[in-house]
Protein backbone atom coordinates (compact mmCIF):
# COMPACT_ATOMS: atom_id res chain seq x y z
CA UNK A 1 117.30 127.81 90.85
CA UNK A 2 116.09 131.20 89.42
CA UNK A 3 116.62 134.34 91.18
CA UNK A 4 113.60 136.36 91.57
CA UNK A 5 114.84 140.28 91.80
CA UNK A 6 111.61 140.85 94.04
CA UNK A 7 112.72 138.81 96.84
CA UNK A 8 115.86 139.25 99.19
CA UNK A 9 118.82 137.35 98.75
CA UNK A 10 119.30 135.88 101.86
CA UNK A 11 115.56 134.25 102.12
CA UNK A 12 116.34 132.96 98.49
CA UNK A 13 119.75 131.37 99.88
CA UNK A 14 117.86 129.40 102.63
CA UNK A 15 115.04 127.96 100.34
CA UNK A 16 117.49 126.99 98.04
CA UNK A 17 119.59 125.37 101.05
CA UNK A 18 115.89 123.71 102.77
CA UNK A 19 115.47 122.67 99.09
CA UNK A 20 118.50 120.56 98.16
CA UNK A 21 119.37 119.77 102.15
CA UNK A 22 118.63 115.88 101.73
CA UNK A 23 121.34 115.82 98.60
CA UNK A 24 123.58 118.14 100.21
CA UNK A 25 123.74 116.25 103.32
CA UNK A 26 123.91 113.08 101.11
CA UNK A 27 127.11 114.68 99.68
CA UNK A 28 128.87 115.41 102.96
CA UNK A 29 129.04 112.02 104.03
CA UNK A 30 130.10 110.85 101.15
CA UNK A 31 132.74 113.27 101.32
CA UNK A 32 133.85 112.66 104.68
CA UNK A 33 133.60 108.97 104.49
CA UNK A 34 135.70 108.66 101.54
CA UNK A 35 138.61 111.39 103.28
CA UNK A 36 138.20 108.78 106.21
CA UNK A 37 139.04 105.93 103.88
CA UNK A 38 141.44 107.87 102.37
CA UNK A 39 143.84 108.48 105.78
CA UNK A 40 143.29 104.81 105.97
CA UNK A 41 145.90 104.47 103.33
CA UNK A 42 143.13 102.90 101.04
CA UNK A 43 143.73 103.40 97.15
CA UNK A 44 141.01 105.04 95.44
CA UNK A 45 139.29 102.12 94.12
CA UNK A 46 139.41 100.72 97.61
CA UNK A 47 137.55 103.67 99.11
CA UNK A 48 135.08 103.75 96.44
CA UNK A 49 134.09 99.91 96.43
CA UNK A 50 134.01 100.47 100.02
CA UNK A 51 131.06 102.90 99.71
CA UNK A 52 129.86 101.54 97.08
CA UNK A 53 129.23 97.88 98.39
CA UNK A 54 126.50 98.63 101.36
CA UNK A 55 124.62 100.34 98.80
CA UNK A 56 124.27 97.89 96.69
CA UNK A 57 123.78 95.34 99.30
CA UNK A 58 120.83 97.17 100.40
CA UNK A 59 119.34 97.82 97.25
CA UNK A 60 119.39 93.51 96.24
CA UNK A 61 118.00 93.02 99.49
CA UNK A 62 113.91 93.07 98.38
CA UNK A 63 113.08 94.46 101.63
CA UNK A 64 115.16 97.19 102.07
CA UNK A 65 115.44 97.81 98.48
CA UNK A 66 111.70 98.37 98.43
CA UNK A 67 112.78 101.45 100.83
CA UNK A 68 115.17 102.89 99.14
CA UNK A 69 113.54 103.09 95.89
CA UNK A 70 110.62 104.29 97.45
CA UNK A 71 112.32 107.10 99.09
CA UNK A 72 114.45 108.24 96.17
CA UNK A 73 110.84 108.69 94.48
CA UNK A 74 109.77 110.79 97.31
CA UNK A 75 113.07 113.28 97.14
CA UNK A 76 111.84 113.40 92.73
CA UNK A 77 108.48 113.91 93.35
CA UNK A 78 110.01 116.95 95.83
CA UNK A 79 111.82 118.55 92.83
CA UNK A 80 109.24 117.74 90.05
CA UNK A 81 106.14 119.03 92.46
CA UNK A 82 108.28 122.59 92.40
CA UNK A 83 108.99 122.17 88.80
CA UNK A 84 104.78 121.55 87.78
CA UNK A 85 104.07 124.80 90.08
CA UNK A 86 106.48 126.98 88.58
CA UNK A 87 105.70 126.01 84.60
CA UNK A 88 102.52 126.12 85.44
CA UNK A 89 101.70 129.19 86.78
CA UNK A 90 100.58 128.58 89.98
CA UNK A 91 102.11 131.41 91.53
CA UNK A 92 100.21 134.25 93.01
CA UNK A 93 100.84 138.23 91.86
CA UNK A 94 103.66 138.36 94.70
CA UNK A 95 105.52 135.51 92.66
CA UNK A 96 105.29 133.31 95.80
CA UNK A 97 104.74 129.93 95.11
CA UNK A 98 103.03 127.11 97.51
CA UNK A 99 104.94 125.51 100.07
CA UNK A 100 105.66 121.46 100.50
CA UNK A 101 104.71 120.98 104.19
CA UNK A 102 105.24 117.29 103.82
CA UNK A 103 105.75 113.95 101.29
CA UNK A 104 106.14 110.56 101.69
CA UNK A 105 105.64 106.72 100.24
CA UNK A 106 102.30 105.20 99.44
CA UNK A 107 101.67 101.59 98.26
CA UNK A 108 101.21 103.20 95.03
CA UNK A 109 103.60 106.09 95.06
CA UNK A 110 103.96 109.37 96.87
CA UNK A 111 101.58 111.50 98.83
CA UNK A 112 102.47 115.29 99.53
CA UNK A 113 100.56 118.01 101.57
CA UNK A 114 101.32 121.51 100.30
CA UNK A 115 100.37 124.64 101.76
CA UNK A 116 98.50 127.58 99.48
CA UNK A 117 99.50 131.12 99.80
CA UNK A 118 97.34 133.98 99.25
CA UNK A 119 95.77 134.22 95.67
CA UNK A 120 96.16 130.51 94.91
CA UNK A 121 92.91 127.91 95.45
CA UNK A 122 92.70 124.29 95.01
CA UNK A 123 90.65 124.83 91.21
CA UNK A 124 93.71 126.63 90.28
CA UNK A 125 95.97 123.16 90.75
CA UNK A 126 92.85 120.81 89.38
CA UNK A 127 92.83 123.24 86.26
CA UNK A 128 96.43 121.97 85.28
CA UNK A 129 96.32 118.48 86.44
CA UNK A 130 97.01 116.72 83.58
CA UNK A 131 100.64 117.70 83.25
CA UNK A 132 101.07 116.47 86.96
CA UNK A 133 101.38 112.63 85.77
CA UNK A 134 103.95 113.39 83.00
CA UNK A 135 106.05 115.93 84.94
CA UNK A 136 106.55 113.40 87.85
CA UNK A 137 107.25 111.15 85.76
CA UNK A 138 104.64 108.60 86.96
CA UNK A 139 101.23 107.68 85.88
CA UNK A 140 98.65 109.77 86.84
CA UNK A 141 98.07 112.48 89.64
CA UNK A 142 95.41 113.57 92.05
CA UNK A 143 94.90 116.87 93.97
CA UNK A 144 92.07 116.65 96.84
CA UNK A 145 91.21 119.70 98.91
CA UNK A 146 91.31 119.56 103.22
CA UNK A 147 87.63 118.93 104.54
CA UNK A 148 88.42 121.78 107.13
CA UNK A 149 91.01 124.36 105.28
CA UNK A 150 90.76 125.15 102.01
CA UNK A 151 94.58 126.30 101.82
CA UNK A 152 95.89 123.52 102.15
CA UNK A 153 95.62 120.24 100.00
CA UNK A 154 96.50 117.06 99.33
CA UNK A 155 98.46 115.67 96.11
CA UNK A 156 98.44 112.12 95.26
CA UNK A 157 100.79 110.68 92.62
CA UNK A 158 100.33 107.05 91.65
CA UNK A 159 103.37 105.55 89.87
CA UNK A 160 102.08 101.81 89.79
CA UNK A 161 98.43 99.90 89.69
CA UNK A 162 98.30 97.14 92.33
CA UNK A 163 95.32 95.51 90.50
CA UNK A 164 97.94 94.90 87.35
CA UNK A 165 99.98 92.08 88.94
CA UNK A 166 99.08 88.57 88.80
CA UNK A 167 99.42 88.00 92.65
CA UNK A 168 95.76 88.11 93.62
CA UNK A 169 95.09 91.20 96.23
CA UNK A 170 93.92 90.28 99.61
CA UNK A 171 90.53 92.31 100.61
CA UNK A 172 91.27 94.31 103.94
CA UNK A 173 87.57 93.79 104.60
CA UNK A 174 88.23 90.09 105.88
CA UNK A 175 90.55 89.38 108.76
CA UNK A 176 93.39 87.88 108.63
CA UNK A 177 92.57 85.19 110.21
CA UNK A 178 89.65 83.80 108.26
CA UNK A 179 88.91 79.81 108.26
CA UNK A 180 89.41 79.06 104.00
CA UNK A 181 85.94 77.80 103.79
CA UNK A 182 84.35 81.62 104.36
CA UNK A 183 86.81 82.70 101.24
CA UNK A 184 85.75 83.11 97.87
CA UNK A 185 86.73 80.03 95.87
CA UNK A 186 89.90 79.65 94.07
CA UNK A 187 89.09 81.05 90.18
CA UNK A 188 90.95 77.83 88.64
CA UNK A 189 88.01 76.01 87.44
CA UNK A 190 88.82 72.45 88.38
CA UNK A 191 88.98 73.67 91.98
CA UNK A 192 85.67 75.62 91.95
CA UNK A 193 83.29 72.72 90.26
CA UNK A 194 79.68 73.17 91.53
CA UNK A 195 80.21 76.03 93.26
CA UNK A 196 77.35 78.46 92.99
CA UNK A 197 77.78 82.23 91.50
CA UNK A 198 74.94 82.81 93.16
CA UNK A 199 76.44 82.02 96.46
CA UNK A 200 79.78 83.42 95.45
CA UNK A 201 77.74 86.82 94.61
CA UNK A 202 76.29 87.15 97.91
CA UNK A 203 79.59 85.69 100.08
CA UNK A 204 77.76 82.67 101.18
CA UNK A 205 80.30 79.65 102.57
CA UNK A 206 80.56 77.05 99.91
CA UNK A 207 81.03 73.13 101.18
CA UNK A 208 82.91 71.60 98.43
CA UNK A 209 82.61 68.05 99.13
CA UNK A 210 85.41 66.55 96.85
CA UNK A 211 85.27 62.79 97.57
CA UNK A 212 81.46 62.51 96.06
CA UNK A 213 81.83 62.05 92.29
CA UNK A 214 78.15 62.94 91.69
CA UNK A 215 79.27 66.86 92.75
CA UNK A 216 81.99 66.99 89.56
CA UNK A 217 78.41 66.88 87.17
CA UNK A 218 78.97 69.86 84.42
CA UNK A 219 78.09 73.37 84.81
CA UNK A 220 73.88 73.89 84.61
CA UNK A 221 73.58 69.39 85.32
CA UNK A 222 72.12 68.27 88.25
CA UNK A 223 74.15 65.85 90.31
CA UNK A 224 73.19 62.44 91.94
CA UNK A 225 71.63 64.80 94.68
CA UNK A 226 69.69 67.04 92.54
CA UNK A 227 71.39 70.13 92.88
CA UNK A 228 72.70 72.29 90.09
CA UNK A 229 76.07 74.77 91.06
CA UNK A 230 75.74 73.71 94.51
CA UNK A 231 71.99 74.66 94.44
CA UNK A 232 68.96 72.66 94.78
CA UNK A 233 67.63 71.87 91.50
CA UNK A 234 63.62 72.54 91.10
CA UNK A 235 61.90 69.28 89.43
CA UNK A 236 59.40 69.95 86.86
CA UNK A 237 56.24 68.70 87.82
CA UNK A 238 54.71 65.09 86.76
CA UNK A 239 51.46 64.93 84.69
CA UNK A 240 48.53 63.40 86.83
CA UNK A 241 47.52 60.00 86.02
CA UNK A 242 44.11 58.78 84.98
CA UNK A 243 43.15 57.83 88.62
CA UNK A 244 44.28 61.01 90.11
CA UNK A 245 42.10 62.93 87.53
CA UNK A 246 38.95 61.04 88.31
CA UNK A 247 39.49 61.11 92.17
CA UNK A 248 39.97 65.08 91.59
CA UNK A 249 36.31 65.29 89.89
CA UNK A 250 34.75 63.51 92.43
CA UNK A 251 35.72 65.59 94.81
CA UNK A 252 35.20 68.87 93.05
CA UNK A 253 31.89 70.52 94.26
CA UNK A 254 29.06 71.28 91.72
CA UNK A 255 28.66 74.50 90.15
CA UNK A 256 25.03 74.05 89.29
CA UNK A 257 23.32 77.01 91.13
CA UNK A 258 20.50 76.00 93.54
CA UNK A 259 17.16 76.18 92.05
CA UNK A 260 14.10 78.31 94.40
CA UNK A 261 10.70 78.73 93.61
CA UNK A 262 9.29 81.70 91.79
CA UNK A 263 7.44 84.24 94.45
CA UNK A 264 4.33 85.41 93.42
CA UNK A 265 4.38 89.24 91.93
CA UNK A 266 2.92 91.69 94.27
CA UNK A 267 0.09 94.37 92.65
CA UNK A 268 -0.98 97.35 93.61
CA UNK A 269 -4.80 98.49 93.54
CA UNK A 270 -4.33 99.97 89.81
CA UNK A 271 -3.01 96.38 88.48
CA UNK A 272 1.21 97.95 88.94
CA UNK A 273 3.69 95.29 89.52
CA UNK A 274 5.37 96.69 92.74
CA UNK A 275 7.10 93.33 93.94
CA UNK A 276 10.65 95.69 93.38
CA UNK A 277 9.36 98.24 96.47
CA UNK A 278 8.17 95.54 98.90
C-alpha cells in the first residue's frame, strides 16, 4: 500500500478498503465471534478451539476442503496479480494501473478478467509474462485478449497439470453414459490381448472374446481363426501344382499372328511401285 502523491486521498482510502475487504471482513467476524464467546464466560482457549474446530473440520472434509483451498488461491492470485502489474510496469503515464473486474477457481487454478486503462494494451502484459508464473506462485501463466474489446483480457494461471496424476482422465467427448465395449481398452496388457491398434487408432468397438483360448495367441501370431490383433490375417498364396499349370496352357490362346497372303504390287505406266497410294 503505496501512496501515490498524484492521486487524492480519499479515492486511495477506498481502493485500499475494496482491496483488502474479503480479509477485513474475515477479521470482523472473527472478532465478534470470539467477544460473543467471550460474554459466554468461555476461557480463552475455549473460544479459540471453538473457532478453530469448524475450520478444520471443513478443511479434512475432501469436498469442502477442495473449496476452501481453492478460494484462498483466488484471494493470492488477487494480491499477487496487483503485485506483477505494479513491478512490472504496467502502468500508464497517469500512474493508473488496470483494474480486476473479476477472479475465480478453475480445475487447474484461477482465471481473472482485468480491465485496461488508457495507454496499456494486451502486448504490453504478454511482453512480461514470464514473471506471471513465479510471482503467483504457481506454474505457469497465460494472458488472452477479448475477441470483441481489446481493453479488456483474460489471465489464466495454472497451478497444477491434470494429465500428471495417475487417475486416468475421462474424455468429455464421450457421454457419460457409454456401453464399455465403445471405450478404448484398458492399457494393462493382459486385459487388451488381440486387440487391434489399428482399431484402437480409429475408435472402432473391439469384441474381446475371452473364453476362446485361440484369441490369447502373441502379439503379430495368428490365432486358431486366422486373425492377427483382432484383424484378419492375409494368407500368402500357394504355388500351383503341376496339373493346374498344364490346364492353364491349354487354355491360354496362341500368340502366333495369323498368316495372309502377299497382294500383288501395283505399277504405274513408268514401272513405279505405287501399291502405298492405292
Amino acid at each position: 500500500m503505496k501512496p501515490r502523491i498524484h492521486q487524492r486521498w480519499l479515492a486511495q482510502l477506498l481502493l485500499a478498503c475494496w482491496r483488502w475487504l474479503p480479509e477485513t471482513f474475515a477479521a470482523c467476524v472473527v472478532v465478534l465471534a470470539y467477544v460473543q464467546l467471550e460474554q459466554m464466560d468461555l476461557p480463552p482457549w475455549a473460544a479459540g478451539s471453538v473457532l478453530v474446530a469448524p475450520v478444520t473440520l471443513l478443511l479434512v472434509i475432501p469436498p469442502t476442503g477442495r473449496v476452501l483451498v481453492a478460494w484462498f488461491w483466488v484471494d493470492v492470485t488477487r494480491h499477487r496479480l496487483r503485485t506483477f502489474m505494479s513491478e512490472n510496469g504496467l502502468r500508464n503515464r497517469s500512474g493508473r494501473l488496470p483494474w480486476l473486474a473479476v477472479i475465480y477457481p478453475t480445475a487447474v487454478g484461477e482465471r481473472a478478467w482485468m480491465v485496461l486503462v488508457g495507454g496499456i494494451s494486451c502486448t504490453d502484459v504478454e511482453e512480461r509474462l514470464k514473471s506471471l508464473g513465479s510471482t503467483c506462485y504457481a506454474r505457469d501463466g497465460q494472458v488472452v485478449a477479448h475477441r470483441k474489446w481489446s481493453h479488456l483480457i483474460r489471465i489464466d494461471i495454472t497451478r497444477r497439470d491434470p494429465l500428471d496424476s495417475t487417475k486416468p482422465v475421462r474424455s468429455r467427448l464421450l457421454p457419460k453414459n457409454t456401453p464399455s465395449e465403445l471405450l478404448p481398452p484398458s492399457p494393462n496388457p493382459a486385459d487388451s490381448a488381440g486387440a487391434s491398434h489399428w482399431a484402437i487408432g480409429i475408435g472402432l468397438p473391439l469384441n474381446h472374446d475371452t473364453n476362446n483360448e485361440d484369441s490369447k495367441a502373441p502379439n503379430g501370431q495368428p490365432n486358431g481363426h486366422g486373425q492377427v490383433d483382432g484383424m484378419k490375417a492375409i494368407e500368402p498364396p500357394t504355388p500351383p501344382t503341376k496339373n493346374q499349370k498344364e490346364s492353364a496352357n491349354k487354355r491360354k490362346p496362341s500368340k502366333e499372328a495369323p498368316t495372309t497372303a502377299a497382294s500383288p504390287a501395283v505399277l504405274s505406266a513408268s514401272g513405279e511401285d505405287v501399291s502405298d497410294y492405292v
